[in-house]
PDB file of N, CA and C in Angstrom:
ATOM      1  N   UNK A   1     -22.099   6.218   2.139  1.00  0.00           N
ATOM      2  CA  UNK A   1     -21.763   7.623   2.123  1.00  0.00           C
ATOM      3  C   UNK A   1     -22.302   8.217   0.824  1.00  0.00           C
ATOM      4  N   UNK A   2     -22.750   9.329   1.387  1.00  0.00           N
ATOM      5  CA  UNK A   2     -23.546  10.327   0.003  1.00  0.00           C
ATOM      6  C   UNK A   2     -22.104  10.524  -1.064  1.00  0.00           C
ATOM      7  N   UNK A   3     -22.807  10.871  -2.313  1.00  0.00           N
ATOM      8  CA  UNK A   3     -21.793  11.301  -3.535  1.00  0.00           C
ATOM      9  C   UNK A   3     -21.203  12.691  -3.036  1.00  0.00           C
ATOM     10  N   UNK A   4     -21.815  13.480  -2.562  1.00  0.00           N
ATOM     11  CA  UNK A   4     -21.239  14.743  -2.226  1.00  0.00           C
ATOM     12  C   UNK A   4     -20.510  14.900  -1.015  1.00  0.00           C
ATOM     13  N   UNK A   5     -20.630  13.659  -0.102  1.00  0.00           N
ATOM     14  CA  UNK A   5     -19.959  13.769   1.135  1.00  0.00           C
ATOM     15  C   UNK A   5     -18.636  12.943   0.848  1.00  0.00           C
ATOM     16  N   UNK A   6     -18.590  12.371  -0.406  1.00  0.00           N
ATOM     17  CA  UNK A   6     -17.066  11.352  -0.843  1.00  0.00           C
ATOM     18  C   UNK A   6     -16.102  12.716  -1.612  1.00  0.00           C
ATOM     19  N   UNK A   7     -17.087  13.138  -2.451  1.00  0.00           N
ATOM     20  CA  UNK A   7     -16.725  14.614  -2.910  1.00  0.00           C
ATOM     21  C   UNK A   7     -15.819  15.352  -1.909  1.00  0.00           C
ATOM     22  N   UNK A   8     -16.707  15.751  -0.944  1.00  0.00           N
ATOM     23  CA  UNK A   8     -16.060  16.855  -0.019  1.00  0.00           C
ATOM     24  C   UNK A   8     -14.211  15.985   0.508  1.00  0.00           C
ATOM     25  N   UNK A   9     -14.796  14.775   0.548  1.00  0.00           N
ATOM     26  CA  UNK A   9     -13.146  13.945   1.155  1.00  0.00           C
ATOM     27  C   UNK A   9     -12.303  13.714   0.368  1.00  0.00           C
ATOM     28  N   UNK A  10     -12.564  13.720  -1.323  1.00  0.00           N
ATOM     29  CA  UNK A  10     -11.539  14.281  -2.111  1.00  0.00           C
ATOM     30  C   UNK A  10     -10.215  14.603  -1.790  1.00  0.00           C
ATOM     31  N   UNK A  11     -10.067  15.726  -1.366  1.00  0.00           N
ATOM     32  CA  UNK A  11      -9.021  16.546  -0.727  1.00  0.00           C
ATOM     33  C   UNK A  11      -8.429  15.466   0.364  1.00  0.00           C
ATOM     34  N   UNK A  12      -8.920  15.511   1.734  1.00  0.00           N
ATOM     35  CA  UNK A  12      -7.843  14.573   2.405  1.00  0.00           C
ATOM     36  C   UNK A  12      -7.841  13.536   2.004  1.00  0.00           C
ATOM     37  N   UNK A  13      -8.245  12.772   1.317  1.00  0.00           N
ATOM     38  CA  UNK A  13      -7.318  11.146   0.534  1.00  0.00           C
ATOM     39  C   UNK A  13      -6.415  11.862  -0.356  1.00  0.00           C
ATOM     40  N   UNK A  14      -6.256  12.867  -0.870  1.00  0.00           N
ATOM     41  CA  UNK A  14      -5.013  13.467  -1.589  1.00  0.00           C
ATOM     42  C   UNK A  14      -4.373  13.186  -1.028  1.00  0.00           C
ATOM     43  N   UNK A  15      -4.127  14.257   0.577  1.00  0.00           N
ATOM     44  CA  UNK A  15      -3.121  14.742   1.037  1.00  0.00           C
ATOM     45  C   UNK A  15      -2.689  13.494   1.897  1.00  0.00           C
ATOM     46  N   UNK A  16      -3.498  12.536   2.275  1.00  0.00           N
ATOM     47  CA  UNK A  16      -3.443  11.285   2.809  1.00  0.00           C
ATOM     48  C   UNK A  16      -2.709  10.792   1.939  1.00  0.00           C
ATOM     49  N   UNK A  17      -2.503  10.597   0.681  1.00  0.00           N
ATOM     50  CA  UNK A  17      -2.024   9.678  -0.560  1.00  0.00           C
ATOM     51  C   UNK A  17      -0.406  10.221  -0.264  1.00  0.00           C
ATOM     52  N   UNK A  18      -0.455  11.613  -0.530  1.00  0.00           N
ATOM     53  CA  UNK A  18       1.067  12.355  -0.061  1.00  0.00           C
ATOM     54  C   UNK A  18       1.937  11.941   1.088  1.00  0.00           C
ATOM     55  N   UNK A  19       1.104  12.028   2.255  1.00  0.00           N
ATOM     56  CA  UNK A  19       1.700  11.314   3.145  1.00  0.00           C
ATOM     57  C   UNK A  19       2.229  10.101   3.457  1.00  0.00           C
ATOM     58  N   UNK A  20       1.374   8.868   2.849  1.00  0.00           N
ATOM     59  CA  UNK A  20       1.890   7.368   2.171  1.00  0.00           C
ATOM     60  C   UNK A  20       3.066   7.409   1.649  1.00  0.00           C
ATOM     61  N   UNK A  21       3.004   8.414   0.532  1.00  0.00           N
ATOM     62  CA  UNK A  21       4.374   8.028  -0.292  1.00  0.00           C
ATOM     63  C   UNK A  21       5.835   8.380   0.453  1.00  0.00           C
ATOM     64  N   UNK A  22       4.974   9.408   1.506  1.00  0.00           N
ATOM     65  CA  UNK A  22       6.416  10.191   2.164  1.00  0.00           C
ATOM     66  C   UNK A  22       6.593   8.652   3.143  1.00  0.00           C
ATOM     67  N   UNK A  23       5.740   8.341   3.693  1.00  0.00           N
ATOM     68  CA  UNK A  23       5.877   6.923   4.000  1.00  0.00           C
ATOM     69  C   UNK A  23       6.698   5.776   3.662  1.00  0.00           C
ATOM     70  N   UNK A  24       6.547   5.400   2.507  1.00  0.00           N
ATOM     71  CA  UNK A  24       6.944   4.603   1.541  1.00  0.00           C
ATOM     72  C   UNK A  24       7.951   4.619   1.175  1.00  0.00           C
ATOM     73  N   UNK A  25       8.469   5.951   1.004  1.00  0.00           N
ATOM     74  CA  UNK A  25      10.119   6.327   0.312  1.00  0.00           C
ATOM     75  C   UNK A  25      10.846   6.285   1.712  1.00  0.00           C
ATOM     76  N   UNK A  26      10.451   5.463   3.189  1.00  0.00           N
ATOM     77  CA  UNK A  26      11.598   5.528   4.054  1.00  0.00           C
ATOM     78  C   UNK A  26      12.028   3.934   3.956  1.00  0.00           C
ATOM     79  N   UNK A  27      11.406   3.317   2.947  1.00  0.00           N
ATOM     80  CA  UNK A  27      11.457   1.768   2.727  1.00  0.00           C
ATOM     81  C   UNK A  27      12.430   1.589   1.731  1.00  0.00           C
ATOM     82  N   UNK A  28      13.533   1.728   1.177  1.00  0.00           N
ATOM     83  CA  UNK A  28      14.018   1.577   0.018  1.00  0.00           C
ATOM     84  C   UNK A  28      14.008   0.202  -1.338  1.00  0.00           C
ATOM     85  N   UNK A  29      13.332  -0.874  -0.342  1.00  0.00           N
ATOM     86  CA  UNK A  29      12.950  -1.739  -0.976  1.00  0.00           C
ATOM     87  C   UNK A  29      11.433  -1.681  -1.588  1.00  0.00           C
ATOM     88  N   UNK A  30      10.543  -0.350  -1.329  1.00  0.00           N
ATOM     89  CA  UNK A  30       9.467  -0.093  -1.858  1.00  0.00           C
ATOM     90  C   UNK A  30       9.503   0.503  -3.364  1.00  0.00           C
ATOM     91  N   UNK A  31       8.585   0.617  -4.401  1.00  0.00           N
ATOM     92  CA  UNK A  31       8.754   1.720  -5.107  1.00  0.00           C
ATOM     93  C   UNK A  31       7.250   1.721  -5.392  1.00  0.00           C
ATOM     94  N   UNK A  32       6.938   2.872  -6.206  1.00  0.00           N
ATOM     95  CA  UNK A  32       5.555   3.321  -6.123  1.00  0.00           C
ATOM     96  C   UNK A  32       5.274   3.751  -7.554  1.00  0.00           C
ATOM     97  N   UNK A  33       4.164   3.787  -8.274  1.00  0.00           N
ATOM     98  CA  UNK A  33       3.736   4.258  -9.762  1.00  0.00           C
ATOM     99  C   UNK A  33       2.382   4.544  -9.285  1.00  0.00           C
ATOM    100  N   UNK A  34       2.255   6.028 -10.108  1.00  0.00           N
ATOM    101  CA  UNK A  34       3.257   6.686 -10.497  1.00  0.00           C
ATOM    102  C   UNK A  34       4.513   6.955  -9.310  1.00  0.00           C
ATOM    103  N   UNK A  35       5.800   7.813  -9.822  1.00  0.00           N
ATOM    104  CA  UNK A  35       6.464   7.883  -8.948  1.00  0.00           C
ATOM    105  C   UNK A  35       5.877   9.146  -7.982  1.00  0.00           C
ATOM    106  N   UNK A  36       4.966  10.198  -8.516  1.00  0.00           N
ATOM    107  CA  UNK A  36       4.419  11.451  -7.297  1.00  0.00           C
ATOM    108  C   UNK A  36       2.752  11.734  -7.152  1.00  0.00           C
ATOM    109  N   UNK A  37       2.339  11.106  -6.801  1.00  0.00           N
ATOM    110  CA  UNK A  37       0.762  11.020  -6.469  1.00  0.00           C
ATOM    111  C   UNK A  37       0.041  12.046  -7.209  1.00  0.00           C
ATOM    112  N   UNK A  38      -0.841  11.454  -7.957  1.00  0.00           N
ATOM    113  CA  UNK A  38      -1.473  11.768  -8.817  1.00  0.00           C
ATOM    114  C   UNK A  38      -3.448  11.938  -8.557  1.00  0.00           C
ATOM    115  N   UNK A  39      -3.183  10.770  -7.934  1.00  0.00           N
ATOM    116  CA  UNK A  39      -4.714  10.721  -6.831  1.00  0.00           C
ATOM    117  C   UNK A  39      -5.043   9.794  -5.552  1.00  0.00           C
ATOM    118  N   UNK A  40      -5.908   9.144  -5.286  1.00  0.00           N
ATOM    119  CA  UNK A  40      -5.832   8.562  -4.225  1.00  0.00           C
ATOM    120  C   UNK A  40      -5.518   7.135  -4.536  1.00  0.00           C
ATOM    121  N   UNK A  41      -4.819   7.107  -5.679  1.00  0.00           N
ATOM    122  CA  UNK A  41      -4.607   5.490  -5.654  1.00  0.00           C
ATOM    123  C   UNK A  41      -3.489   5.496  -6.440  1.00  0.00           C
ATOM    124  N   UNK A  42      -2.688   4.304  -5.839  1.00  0.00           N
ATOM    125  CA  UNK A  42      -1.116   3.979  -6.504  1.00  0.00           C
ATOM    126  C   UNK A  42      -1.290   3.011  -6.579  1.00  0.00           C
ATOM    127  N   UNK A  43       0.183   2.634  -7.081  1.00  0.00           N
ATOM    128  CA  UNK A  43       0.542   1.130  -7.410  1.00  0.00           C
ATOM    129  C   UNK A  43       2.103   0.648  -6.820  1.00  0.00           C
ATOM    130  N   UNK A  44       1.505  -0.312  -5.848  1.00  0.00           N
ATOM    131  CA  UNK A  44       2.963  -0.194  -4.808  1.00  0.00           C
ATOM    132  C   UNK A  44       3.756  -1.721  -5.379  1.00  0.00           C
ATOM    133  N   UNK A  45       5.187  -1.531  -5.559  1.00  0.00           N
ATOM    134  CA  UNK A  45       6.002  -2.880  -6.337  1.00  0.00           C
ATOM    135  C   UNK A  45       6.456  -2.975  -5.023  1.00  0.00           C
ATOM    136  N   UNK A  46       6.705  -3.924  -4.748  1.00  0.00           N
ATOM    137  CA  UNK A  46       7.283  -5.142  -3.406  1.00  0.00           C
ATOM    138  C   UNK A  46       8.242  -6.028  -3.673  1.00  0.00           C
ATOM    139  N   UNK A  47       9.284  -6.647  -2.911  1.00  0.00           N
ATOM    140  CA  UNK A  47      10.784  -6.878  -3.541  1.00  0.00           C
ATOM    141  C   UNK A  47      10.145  -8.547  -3.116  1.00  0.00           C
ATOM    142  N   UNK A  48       9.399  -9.248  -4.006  1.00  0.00           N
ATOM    143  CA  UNK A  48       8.614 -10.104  -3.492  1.00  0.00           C
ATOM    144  C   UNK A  48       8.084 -10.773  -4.784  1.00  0.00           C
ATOM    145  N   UNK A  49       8.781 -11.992  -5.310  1.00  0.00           N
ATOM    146  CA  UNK A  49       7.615 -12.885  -6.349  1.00  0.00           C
ATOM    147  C   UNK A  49       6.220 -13.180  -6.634  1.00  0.00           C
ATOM    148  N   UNK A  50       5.678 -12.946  -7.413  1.00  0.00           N
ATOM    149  CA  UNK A  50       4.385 -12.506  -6.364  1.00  0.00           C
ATOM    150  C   UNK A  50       3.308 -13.843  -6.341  1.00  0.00           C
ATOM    151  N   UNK A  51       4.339 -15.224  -6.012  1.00  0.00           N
ATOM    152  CA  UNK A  51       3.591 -16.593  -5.336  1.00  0.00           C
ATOM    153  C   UNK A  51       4.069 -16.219  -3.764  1.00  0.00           C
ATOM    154  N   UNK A  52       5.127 -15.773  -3.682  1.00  0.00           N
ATOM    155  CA  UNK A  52       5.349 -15.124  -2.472  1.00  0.00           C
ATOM    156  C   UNK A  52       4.402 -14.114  -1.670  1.00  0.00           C
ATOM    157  N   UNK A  53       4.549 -13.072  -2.223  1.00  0.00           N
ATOM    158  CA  UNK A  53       3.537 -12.168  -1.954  1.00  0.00           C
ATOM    159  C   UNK A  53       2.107 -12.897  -1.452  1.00  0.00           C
ATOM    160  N   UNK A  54       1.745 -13.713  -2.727  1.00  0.00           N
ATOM    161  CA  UNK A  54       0.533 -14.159  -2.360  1.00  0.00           C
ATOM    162  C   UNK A  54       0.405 -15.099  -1.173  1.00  0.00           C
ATOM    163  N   UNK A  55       1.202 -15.499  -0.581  1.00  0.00           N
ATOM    164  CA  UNK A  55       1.442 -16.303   0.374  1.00  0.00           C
ATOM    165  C   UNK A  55       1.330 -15.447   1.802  1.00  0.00           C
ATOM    166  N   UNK A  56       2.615 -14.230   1.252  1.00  0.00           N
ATOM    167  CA  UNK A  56       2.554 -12.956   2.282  1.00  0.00           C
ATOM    168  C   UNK A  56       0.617 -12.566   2.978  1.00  0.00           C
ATOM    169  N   UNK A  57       0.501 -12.426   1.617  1.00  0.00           N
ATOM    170  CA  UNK A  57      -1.104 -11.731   1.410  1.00  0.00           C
ATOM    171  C   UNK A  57      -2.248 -12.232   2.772  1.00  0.00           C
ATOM    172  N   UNK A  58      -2.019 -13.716   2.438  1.00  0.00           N
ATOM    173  CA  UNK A  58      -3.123 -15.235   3.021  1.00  0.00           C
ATOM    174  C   UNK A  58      -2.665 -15.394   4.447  1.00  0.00           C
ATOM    175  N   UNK A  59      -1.429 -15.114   5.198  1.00  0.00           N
ATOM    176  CA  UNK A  59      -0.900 -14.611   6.211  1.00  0.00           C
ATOM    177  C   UNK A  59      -1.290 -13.566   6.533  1.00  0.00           C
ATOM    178  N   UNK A  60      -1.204 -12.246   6.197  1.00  0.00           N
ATOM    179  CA  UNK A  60      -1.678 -11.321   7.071  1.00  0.00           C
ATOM    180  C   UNK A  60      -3.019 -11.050   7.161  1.00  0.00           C
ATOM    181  N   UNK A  61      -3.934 -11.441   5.905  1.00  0.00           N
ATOM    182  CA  UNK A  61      -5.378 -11.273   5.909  1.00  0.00           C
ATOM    183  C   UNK A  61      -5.760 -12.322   7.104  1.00  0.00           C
ATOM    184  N   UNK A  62      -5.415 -13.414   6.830  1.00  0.00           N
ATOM    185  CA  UNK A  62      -5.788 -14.745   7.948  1.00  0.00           C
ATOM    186  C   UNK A  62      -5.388 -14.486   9.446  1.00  0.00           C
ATOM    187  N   UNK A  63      -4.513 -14.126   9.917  1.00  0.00           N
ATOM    188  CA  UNK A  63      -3.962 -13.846  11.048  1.00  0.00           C
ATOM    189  C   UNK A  63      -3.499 -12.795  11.545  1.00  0.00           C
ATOM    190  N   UNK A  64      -3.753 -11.865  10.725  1.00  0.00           N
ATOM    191  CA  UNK A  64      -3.662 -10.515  11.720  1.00  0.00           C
ATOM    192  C   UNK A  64      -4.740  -9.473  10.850  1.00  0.00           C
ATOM    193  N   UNK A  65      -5.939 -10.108  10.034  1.00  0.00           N
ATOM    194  CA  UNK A  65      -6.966  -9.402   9.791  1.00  0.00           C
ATOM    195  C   UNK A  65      -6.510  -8.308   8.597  1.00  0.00           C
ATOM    196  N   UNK A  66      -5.675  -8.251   7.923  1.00  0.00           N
ATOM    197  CA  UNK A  66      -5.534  -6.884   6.811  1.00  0.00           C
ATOM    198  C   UNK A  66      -4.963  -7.710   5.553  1.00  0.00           C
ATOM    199  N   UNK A  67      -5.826  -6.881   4.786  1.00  0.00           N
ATOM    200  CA  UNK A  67      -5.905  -7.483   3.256  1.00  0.00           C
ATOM    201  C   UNK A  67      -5.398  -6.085   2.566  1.00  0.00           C
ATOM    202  N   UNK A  68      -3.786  -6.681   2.249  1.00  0.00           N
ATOM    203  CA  UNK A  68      -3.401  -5.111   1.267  1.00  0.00           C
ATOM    204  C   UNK A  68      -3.371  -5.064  -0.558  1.00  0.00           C
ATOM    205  N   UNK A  69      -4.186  -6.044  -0.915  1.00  0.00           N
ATOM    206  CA  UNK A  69      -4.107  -6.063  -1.908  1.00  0.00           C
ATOM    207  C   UNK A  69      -4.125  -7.479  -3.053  1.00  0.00           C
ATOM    208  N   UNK A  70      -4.150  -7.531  -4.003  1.00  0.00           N
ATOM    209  CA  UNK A  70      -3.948  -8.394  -5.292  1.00  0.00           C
ATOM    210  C   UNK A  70      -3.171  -8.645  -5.754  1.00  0.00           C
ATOM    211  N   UNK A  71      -2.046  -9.652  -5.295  1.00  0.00           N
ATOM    212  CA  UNK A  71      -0.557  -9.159  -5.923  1.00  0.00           C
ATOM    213  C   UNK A  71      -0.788  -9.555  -7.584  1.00  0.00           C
ATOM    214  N   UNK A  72      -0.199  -8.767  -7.920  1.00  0.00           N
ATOM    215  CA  UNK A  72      -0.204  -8.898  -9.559  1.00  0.00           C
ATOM    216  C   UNK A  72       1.682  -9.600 -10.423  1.00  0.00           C
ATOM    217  N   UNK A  73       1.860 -10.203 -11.215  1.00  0.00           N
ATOM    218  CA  UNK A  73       3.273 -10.702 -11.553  1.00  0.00           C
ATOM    219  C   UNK A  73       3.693  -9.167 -12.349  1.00  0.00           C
ATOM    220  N   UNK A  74       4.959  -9.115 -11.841  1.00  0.00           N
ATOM    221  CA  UNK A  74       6.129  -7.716 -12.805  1.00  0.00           C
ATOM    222  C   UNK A  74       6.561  -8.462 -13.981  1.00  0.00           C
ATOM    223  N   UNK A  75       7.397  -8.102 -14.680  1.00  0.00           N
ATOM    224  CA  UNK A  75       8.523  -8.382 -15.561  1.00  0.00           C
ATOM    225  C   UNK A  75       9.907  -8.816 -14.713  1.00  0.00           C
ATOM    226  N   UNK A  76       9.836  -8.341 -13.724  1.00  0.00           N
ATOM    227  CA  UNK A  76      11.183  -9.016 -13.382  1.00  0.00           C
ATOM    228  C   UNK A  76      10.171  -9.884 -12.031  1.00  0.00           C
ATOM    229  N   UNK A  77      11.216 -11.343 -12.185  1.00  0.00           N
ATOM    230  CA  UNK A  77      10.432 -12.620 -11.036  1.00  0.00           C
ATOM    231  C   UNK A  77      10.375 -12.565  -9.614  1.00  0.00           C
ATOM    232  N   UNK A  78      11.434 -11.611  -9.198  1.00  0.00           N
ATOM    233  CA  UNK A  78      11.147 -11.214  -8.051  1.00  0.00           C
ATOM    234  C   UNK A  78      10.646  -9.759  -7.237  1.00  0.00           C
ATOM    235  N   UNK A  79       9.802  -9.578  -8.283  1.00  0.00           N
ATOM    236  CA  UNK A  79       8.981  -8.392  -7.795  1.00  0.00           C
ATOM    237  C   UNK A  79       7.835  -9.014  -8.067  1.00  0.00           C
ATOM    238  N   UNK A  80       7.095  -7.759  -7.597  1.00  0.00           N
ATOM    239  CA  UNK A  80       5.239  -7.851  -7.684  1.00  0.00           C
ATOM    240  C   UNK A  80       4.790  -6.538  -7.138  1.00  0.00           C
ATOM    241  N   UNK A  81       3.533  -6.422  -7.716  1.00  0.00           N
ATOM    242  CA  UNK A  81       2.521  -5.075  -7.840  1.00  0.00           C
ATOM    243  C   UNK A  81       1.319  -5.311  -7.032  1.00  0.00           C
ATOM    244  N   UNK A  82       0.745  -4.787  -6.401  1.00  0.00           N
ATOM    245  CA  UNK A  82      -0.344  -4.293  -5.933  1.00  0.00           C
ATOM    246  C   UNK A  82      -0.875  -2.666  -6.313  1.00  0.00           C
ATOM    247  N   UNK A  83      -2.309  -2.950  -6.434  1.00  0.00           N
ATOM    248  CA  UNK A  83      -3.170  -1.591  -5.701  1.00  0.00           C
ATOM    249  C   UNK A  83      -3.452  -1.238  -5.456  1.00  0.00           C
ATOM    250  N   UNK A  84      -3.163   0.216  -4.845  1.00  0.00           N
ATOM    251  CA  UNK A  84      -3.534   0.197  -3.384  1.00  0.00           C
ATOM    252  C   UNK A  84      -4.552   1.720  -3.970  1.00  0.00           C
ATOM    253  N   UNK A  85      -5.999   1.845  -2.982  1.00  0.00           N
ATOM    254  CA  UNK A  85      -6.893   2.958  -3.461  1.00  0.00           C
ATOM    255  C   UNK A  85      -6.988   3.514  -1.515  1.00  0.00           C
ATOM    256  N   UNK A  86      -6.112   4.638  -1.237  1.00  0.00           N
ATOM    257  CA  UNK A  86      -6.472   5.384  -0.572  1.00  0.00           C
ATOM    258  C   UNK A  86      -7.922   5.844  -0.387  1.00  0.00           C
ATOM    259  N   UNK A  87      -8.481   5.037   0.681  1.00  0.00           N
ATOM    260  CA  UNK A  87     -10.089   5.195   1.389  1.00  0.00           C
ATOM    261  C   UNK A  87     -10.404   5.571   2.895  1.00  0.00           C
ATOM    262  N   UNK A  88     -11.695   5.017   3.281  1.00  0.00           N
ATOM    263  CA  UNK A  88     -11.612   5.246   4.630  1.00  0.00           C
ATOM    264  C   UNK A  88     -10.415   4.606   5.734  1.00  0.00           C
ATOM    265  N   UNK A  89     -10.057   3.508   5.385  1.00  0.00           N
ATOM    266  CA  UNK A  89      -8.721   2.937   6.047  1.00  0.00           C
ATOM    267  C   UNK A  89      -7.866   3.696   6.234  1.00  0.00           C
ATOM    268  N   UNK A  90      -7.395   3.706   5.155  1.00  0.00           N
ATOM    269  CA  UNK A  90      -5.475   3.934   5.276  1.00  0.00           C
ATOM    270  C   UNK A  90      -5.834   5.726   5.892  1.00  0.00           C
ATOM    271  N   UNK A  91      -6.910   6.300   5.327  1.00  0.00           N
ATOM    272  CA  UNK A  91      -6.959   7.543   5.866  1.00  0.00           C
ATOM    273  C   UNK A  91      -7.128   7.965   7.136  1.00  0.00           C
ATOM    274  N   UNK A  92      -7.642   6.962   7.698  1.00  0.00           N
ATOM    275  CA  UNK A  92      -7.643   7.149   9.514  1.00  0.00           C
ATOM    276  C   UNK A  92      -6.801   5.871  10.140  1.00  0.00           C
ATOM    277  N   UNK A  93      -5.698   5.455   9.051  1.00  0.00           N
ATOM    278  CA  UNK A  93      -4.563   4.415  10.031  1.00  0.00           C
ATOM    279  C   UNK A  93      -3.812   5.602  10.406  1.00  0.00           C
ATOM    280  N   UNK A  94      -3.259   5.147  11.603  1.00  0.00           N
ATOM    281  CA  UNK A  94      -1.661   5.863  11.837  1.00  0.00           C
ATOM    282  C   UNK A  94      -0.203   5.998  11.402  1.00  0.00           C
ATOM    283  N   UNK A  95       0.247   6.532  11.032  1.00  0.00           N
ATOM    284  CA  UNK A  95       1.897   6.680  10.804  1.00  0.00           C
ATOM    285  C   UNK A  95       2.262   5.656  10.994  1.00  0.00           C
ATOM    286  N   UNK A  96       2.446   5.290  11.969  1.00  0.00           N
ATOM    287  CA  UNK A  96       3.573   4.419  12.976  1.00  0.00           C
ATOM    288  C   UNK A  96       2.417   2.788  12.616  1.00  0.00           C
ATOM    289  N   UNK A  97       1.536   2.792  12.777  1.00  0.00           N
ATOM    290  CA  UNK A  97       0.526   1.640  12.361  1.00  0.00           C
ATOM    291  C   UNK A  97       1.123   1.032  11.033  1.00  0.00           C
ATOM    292  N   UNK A  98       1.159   2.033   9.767  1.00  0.00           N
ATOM    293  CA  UNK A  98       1.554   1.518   8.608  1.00  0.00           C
ATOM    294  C   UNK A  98       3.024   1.512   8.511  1.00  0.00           C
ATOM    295  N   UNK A  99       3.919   2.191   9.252  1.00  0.00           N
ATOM    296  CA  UNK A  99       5.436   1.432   8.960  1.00  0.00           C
ATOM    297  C   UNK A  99       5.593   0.730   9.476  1.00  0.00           C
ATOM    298  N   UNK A 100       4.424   0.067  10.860  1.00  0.00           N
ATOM    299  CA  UNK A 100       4.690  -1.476  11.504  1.00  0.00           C
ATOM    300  C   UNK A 100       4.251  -2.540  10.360  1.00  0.00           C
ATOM    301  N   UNK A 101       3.336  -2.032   9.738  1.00  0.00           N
ATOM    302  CA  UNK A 101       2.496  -2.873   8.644  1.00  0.00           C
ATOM    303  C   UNK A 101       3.806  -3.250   7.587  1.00  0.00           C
ATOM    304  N   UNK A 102       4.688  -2.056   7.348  1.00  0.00           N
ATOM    305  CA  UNK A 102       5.861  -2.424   6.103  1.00  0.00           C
ATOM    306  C   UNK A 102       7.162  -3.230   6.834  1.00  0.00           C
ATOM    307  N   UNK A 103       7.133  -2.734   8.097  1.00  0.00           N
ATOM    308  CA  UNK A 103       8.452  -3.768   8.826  1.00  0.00           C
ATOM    309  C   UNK A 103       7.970  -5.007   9.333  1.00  0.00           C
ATOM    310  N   UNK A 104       7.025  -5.319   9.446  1.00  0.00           N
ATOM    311  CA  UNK A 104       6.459  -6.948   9.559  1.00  0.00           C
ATOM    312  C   UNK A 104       6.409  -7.316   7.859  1.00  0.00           C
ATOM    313  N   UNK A 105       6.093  -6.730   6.743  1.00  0.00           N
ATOM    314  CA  UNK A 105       5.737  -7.564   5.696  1.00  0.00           C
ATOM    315  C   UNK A 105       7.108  -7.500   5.320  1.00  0.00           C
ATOM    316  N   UNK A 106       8.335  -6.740   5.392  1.00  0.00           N
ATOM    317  CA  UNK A 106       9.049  -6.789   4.558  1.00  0.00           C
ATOM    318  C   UNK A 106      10.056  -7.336   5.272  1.00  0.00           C
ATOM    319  N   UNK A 107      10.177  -7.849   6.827  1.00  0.00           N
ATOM    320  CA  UNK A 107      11.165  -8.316   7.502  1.00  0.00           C
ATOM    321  C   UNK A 107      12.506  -8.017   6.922  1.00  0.00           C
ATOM    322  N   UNK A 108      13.516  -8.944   7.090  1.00  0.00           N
ATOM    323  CA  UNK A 108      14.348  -8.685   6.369  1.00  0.00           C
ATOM    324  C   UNK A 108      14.834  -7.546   5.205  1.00  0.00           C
ATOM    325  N   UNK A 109      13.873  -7.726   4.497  1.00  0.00           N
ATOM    326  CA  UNK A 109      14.032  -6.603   3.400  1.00  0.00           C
ATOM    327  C   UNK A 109      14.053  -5.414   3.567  1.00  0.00           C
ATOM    328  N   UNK A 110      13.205  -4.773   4.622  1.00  0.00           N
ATOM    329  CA  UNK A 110      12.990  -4.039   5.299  1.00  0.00           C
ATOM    330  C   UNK A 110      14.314  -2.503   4.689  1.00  0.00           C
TER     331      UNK A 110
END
């Protein structure tokens, strides 16, 4: 894709990014940094160690094809960070696609 045609999409990965978070905040075990979208990319914490996570990760990339990220270690042991850069994906997934994506990863936690 041309520089000026990523340009012009600027704008909806914003408003795409907005919509995620409105997403995100129906998860209460999610949290997000910053806490109000700033651009097309956040940083999503997961109630998840992140040898866990990474385990999570190698599971869903391997067997159901989606790679959400790098889990990174928090300060506290049972969390973990990813980041996530609002692109062509998440901008043409569906609603209902990505809260199936958060109620399969977060089972329980959910």
């Amino acid at each position: 894709m041309a520089f000026d045609e990523r340009l012009a999409q600027l704008r909806a990965l914003f408003e795409r990014t907005k919509q995620i978070y409105k997403i995100i905040d129906e998860f209460p075990s999610l949290a997000v940094r910053p806490t109000q979208p700033q651009a097309n990319m956040l940083h999503l914490l997961l109630p998840f160690s992140c040898e866990k996570l990474k385990e999570l990760q190698h599971t869903f990339a391997t067997e159901k094809g989606i790679w959400f990220g790098n889990p990174q270690v928090t300060a506290h042991p049972h969390q973990s960070i990813v980041e996530w850069y609002v692109g062509d994906y998440l901008l043409n997934l569906g609603d209902e696609e990505l809260r199936s994506f958060f109620n399969q990863l977060l089972g329980d936690k959910a």
